[in-house]
Protein backbone atom coordinates (compact mmCIF):
# COMPACT_ATOMS: atom_id res chain seq x y z
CA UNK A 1 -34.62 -15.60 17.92
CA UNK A 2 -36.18 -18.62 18.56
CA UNK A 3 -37.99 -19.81 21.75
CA UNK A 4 -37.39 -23.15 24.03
CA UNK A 5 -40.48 -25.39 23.90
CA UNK A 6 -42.94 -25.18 26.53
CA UNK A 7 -45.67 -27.53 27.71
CA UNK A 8 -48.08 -25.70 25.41
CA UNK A 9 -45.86 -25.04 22.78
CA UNK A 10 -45.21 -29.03 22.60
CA UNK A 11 -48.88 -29.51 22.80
CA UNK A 12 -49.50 -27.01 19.86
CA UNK A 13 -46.88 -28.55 17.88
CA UNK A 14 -49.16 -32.12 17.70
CA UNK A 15 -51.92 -30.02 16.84
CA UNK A 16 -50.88 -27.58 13.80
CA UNK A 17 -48.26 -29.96 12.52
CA UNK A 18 -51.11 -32.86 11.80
CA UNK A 19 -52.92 -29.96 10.30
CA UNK A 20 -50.70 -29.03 8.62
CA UNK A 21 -50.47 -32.45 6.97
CA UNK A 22 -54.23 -32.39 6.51
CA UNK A 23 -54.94 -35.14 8.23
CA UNK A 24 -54.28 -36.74 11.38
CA UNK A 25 -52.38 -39.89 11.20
CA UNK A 26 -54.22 -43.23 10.46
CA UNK A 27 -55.81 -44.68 13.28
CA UNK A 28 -54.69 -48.13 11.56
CA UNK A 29 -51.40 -46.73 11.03
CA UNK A 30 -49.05 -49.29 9.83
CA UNK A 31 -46.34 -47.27 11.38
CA UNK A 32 -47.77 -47.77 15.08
CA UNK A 33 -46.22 -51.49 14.54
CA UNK A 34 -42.69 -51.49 15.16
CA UNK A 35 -41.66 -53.80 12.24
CA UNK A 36 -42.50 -50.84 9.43
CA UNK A 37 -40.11 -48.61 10.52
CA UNK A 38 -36.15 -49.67 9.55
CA UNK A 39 -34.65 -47.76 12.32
CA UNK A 40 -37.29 -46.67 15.20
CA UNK A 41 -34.75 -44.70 18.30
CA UNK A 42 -37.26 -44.28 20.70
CA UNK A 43 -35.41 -45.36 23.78
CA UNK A 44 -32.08 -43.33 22.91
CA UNK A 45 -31.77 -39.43 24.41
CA UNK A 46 -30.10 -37.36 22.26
CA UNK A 47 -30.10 -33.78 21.28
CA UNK A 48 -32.30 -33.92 17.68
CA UNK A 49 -34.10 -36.86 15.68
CA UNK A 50 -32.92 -37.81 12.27
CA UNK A 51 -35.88 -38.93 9.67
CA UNK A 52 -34.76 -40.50 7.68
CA UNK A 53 -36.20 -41.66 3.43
CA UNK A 54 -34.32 -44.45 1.94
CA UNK A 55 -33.07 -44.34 -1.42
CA UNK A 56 -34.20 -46.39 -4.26
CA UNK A 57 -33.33 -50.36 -3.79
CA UNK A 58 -36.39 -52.17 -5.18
CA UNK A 59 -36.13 -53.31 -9.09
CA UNK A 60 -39.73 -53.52 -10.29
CA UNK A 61 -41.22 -54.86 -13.11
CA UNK A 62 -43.77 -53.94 -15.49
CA UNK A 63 -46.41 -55.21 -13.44
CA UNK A 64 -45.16 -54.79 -9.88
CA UNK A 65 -44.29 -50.66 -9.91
CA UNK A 66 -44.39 -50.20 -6.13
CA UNK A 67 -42.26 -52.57 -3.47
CA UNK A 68 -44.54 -54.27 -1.02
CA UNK A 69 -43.98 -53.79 2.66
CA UNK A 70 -44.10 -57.84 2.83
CA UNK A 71 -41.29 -58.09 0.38
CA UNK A 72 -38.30 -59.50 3.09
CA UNK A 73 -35.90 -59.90 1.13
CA UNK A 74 -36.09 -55.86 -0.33
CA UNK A 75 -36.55 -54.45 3.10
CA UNK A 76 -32.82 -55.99 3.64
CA UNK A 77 -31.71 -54.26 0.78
CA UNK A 78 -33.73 -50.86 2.17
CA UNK A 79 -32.23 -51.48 6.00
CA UNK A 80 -28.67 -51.93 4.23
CA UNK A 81 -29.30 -48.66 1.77
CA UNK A 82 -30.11 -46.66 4.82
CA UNK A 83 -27.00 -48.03 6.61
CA UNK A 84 -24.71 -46.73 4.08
CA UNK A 85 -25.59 -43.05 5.05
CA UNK A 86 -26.75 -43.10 8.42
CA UNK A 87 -22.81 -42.29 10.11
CA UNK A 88 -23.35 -38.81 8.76
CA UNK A 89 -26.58 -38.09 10.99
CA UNK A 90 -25.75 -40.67 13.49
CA UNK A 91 -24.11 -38.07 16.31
CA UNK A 92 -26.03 -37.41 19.05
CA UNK A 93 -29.51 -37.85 17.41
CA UNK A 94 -32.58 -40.12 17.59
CA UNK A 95 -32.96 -41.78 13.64
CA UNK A 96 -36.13 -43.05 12.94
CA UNK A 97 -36.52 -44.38 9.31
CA UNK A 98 -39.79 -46.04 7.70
CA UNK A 99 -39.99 -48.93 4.91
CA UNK A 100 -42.50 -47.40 2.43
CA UNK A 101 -44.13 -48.81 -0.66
CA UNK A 102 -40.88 -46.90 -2.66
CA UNK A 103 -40.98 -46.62 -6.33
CA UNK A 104 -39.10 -49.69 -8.08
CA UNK A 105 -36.32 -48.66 -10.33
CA UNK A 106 -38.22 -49.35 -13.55
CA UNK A 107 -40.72 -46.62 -12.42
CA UNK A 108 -37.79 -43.99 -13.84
CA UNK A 109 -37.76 -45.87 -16.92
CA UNK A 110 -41.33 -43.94 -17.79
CA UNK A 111 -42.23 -40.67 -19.02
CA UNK A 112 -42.02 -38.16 -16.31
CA UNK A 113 -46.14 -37.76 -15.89
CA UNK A 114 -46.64 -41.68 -15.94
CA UNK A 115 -44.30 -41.93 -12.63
CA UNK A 116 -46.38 -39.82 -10.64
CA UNK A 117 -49.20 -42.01 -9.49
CA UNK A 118 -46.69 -44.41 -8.19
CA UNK A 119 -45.06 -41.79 -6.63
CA UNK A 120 -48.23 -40.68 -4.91
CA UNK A 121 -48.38 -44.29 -3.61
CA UNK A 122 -44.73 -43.96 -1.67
CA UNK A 123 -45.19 -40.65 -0.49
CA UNK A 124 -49.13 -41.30 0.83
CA UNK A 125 -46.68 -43.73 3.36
CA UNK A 126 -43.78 -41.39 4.05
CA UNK A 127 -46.47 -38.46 4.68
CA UNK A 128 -47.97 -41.46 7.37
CA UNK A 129 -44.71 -42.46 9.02
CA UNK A 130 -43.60 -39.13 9.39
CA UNK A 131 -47.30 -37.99 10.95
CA UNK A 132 -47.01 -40.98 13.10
CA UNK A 133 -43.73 -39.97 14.29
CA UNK A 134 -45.01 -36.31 15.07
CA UNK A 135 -47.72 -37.04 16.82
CA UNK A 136 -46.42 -40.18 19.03
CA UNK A 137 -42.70 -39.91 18.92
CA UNK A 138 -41.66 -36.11 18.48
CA UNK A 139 -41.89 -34.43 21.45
CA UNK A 140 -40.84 -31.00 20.18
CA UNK A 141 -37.35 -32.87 19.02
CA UNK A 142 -35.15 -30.67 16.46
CA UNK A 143 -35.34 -32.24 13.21
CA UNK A 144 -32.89 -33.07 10.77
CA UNK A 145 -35.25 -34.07 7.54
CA UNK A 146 -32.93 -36.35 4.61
CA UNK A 147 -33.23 -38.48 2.38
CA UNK A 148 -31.46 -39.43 -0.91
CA UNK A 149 -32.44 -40.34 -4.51
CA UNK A 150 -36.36 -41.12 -4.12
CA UNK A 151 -35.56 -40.28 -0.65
CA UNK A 152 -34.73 -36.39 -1.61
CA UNK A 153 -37.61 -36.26 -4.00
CA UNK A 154 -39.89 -37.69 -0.87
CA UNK A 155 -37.88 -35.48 1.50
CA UNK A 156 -38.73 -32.55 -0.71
CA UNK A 157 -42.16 -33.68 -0.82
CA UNK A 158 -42.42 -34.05 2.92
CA UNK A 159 -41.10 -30.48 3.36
CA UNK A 160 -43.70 -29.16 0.89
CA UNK A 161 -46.53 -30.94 2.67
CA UNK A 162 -46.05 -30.87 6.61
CA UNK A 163 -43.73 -27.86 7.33
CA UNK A 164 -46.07 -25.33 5.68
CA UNK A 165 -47.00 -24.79 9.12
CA UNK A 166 -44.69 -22.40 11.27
CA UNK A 167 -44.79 -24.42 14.38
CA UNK A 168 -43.36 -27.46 12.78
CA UNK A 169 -41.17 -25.43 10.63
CA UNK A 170 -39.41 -23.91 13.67
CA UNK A 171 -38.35 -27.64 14.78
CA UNK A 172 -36.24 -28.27 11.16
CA UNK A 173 -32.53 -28.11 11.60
CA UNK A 174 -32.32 -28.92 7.78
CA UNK A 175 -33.11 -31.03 5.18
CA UNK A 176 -30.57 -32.88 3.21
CA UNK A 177 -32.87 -33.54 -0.15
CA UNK A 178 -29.26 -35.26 -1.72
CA UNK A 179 -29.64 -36.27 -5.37
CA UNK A 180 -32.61 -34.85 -6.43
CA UNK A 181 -33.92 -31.39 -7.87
CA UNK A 182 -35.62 -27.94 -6.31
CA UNK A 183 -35.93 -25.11 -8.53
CA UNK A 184 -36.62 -21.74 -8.05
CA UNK A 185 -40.23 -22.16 -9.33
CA UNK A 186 -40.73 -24.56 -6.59
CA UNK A 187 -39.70 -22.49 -4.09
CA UNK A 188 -41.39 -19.61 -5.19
CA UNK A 189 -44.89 -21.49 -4.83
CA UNK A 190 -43.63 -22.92 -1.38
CA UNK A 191 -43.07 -19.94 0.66
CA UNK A 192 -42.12 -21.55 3.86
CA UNK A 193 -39.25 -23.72 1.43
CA UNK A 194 -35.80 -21.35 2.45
CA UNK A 195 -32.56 -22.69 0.48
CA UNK A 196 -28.97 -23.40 2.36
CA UNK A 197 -26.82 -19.77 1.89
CA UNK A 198 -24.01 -20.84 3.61
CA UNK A 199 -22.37 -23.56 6.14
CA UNK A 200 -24.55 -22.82 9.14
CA UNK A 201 -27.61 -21.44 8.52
CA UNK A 202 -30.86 -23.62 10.04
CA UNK A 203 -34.03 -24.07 8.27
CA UNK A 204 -32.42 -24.51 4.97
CA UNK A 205 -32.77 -27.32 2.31
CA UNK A 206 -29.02 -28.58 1.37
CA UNK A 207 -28.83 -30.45 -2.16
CA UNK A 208 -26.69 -30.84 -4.68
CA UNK A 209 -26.59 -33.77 -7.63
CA UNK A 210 -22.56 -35.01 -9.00
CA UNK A 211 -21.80 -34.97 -12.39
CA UNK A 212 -18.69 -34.72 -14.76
CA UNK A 213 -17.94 -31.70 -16.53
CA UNK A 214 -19.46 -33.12 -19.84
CA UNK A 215 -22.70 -33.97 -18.77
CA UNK A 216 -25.62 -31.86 -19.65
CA UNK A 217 -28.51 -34.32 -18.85
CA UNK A 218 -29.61 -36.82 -16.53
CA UNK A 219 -32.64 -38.16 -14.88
CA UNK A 220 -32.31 -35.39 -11.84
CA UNK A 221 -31.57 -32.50 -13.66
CA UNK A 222 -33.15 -33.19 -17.59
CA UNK A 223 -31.60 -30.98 -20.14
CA UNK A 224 -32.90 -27.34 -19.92
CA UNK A 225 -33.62 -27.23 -15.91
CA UNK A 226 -31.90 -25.69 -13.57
CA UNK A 227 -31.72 -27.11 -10.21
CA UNK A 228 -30.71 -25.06 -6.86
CA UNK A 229 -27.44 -26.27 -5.22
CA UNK A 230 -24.82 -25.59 -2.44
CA UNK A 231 -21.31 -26.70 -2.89
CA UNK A 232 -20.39 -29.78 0.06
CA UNK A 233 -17.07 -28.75 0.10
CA UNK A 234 -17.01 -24.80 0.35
CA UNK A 235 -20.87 -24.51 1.20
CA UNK A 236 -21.25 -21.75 -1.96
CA UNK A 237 -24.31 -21.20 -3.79
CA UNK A 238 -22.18 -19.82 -6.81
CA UNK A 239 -19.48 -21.00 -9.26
CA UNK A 240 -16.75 -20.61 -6.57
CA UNK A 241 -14.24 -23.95 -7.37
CA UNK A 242 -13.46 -25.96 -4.32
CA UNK A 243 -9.99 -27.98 -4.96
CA UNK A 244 -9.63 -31.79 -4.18
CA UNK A 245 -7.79 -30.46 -0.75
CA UNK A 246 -11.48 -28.67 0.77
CA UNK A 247 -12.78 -32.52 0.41
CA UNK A 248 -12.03 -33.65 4.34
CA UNK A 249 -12.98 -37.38 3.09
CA UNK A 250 -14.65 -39.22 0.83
CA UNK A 251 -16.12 -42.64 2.24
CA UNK A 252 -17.10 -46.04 0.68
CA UNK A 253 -19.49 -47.68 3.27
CA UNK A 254 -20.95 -51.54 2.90
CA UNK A 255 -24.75 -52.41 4.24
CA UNK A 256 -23.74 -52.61 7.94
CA UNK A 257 -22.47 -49.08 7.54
CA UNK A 258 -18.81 -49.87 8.03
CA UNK A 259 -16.43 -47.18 6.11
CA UNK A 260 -14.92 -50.44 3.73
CA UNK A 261 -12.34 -47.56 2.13
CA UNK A 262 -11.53 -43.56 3.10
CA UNK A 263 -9.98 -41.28 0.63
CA UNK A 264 -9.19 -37.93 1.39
CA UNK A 265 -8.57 -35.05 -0.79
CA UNK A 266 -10.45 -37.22 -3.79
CA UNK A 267 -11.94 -34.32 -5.89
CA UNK A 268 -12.78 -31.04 -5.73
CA UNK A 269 -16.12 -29.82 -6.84
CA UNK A 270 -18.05 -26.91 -8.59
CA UNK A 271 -21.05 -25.52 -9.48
CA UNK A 272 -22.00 -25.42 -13.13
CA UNK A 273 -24.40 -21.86 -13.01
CA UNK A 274 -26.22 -22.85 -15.73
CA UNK A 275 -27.83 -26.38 -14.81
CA UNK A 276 -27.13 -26.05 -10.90
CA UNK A 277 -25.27 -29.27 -11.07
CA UNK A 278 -22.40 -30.19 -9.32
CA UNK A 279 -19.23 -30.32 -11.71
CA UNK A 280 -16.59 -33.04 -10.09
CA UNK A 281 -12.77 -32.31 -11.17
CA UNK A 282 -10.35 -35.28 -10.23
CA UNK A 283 -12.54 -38.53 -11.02
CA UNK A 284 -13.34 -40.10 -14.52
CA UNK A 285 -16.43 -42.15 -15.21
CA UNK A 286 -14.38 -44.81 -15.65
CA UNK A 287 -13.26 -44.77 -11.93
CA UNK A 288 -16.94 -44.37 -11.30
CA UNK A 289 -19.57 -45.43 -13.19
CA UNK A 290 -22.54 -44.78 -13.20
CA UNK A 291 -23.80 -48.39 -11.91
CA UNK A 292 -27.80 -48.16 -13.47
CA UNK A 293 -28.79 -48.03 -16.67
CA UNK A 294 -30.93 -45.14 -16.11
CA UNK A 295 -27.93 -43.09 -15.56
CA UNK A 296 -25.10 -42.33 -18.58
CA UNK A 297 -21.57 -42.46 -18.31
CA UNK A 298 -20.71 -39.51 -15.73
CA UNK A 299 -23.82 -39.32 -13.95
CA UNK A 300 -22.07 -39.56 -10.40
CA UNK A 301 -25.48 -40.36 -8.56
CA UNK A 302 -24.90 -43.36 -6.76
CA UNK A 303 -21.62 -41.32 -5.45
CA UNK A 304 -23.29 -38.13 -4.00
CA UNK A 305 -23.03 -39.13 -0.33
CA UNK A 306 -19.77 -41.17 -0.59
CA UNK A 307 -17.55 -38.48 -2.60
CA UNK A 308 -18.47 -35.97 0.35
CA UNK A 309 -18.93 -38.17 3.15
CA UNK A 310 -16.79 -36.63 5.89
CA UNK A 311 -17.72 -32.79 4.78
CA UNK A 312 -21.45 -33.66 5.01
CA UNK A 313 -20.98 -35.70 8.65
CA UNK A 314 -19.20 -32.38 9.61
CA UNK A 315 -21.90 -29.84 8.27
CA UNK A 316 -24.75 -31.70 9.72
CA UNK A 317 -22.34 -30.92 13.12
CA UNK A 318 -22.52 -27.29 12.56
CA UNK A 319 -25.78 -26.64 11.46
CA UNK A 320 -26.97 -28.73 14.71
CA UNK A 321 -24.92 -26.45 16.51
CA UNK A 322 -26.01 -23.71 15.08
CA UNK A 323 -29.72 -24.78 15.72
CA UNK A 324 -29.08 -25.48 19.46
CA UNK A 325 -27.56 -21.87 20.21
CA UNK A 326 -30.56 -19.78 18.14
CA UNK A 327 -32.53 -21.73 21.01
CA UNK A 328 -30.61 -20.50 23.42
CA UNK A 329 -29.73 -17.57 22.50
């Protein structure tokens, strides 16, 4: 059972989660200026806060491997990105979501060891955003952590990094890591890291990456790994099938966030035991392509929010719920 927040508890909770960070956050913090931060809810009341990583929009080049926070005409693309899956944590939270020096597309493009230094770069801002927003903007908040693509991966990192302590760790509702990879070796070396079970447990990282039945590698889940997954549309960890009629909706959305076409009852879903990815039924990779080149034919990627949109806006419901009662209880 878990406690409601007390004065001291709130003041503990600025103290062991920067620690927990290892460091406090900068005291040149580019995330103290209100123009780094894509959506910043600080006026709004609601029940939990949303942060929020943005998925990969920036190209890159051989020479240019990280996006610049000056680059305008990106952080439109990164605002619009975020936009496109922000109606699924929207209800009755706070959503606070940073422009960071992300990874540009042609990072993927290198050997899996060459990537990381870059990576280090994005995630050295997320890790300052997000330690910003604990120590000035928090307040003892519930927290729904998500991301997707680079977002998950940062998400995942985030979770690693600053929930390792058990003050801060008692705040997460979730975290959606969508579209990227956790294995079981991870979690073993993360203790803290707990894995969704079912529809409502809190605590819990929910992922999952879409694929057709043929596929047997990709860029999140390489040939020979197996990934951890829960099923969006019958919230099983096994190969339980979940027919096109579990799938409450699936939704196209534009950069303003606007549902441009609904679908219900698109595909069903299931979970391939052996990779951990998630096997979609009723589509074709014609229908959906895969949109990058980094991504074959049947890599559903680019899809894993939309082909599960109203199922995930409902979960993130329950598991709120679900949240809000332990603290009550």
């Amino acid at each position: 059972m878990k406690k409601q927040p007390t004065a001291l508890f709130l003041a503990l909770i600025l103290v062991f989660s920067l620690v927990g960070c290892g460091r406090t956050a900068k005291p040149s913090s580019l995330y103290a200026q209100a123009e780094n931060w894509a959506y910043l809810e600080t006026e709004k009341v609601a029940d939990a806060d949303v942060f929020f990583i943005c998925p990969t929009v920036y190209a890159g080049e051989e020479d240019s491997f990280n996006m610049s926070m000056e680059d305008e005409s990106t952080k439109r693309d990164f605002l619009g990105a975020v936009n496109m899956e922000k109606g699924i944590y929207e209800e009755d939270t706070r959503f606070f979501a940073p422009y960071y020096r992300q990874v540009g597309l042609y990072v993927y493009q290198l050997p899996a060891q060459e990537r990381e230094s870059y990576l280090e770069l994005a995630y050295e801002d997320v890790k300052d955003a997000f330690t910003y927003y604990l120590e000035h903007y928090n307040q003892g908040q519930p927290i729904i952590l998500a991301g997707f693509s680079q977002g998950a991966d940062m998400s995942l990192r985030l979770l690693k990094d600053c929930f390792a302590d058990e003050e801060v760790n008692d705040l997460l509702v979730a975290c959606y890591a969508i579209g990227w990879r956790i294995t079981q070796e991870e979690m073993a070396a993360y203790p803290h890291l707990r894995f969704a079970t079912g529809e409502d447990d809190t605590g819990v990282i929910v992922s999952f990456n879409s694929e057709a039945e043929g596929v047997a590698d990709s860029l999140m889940i390489p040939a020979g790994t197996r990934t951890l997954a829960i099923n969006p549309l019958n919230w099983k960890t096994d190969g339980t099938p979940a027919g096109k009629e579990e799938n409450l909706g699936a939704c196209f959305t534009d950069y303003s966030g606007n549902i441009v076409t609904e679908i219900p009852q698109l595909t069903g879903a299931y979970l391939d035991t052996q990779r951990g990815a998630l096997k979609v039924t009723d589509v074709t990779p014609e229908e959906y392509p895969p949109g990058l080149a980094i991504f074959s034919d049947g890599v559903y990627h680019l899809y894993d929010y939309q082909f599960f949109y109203r199922n995930l806006q409902e979960n993130v419901a329950v598991r709120l719920n679900a949240y809000l009662a332990e603290q009550t209880a």
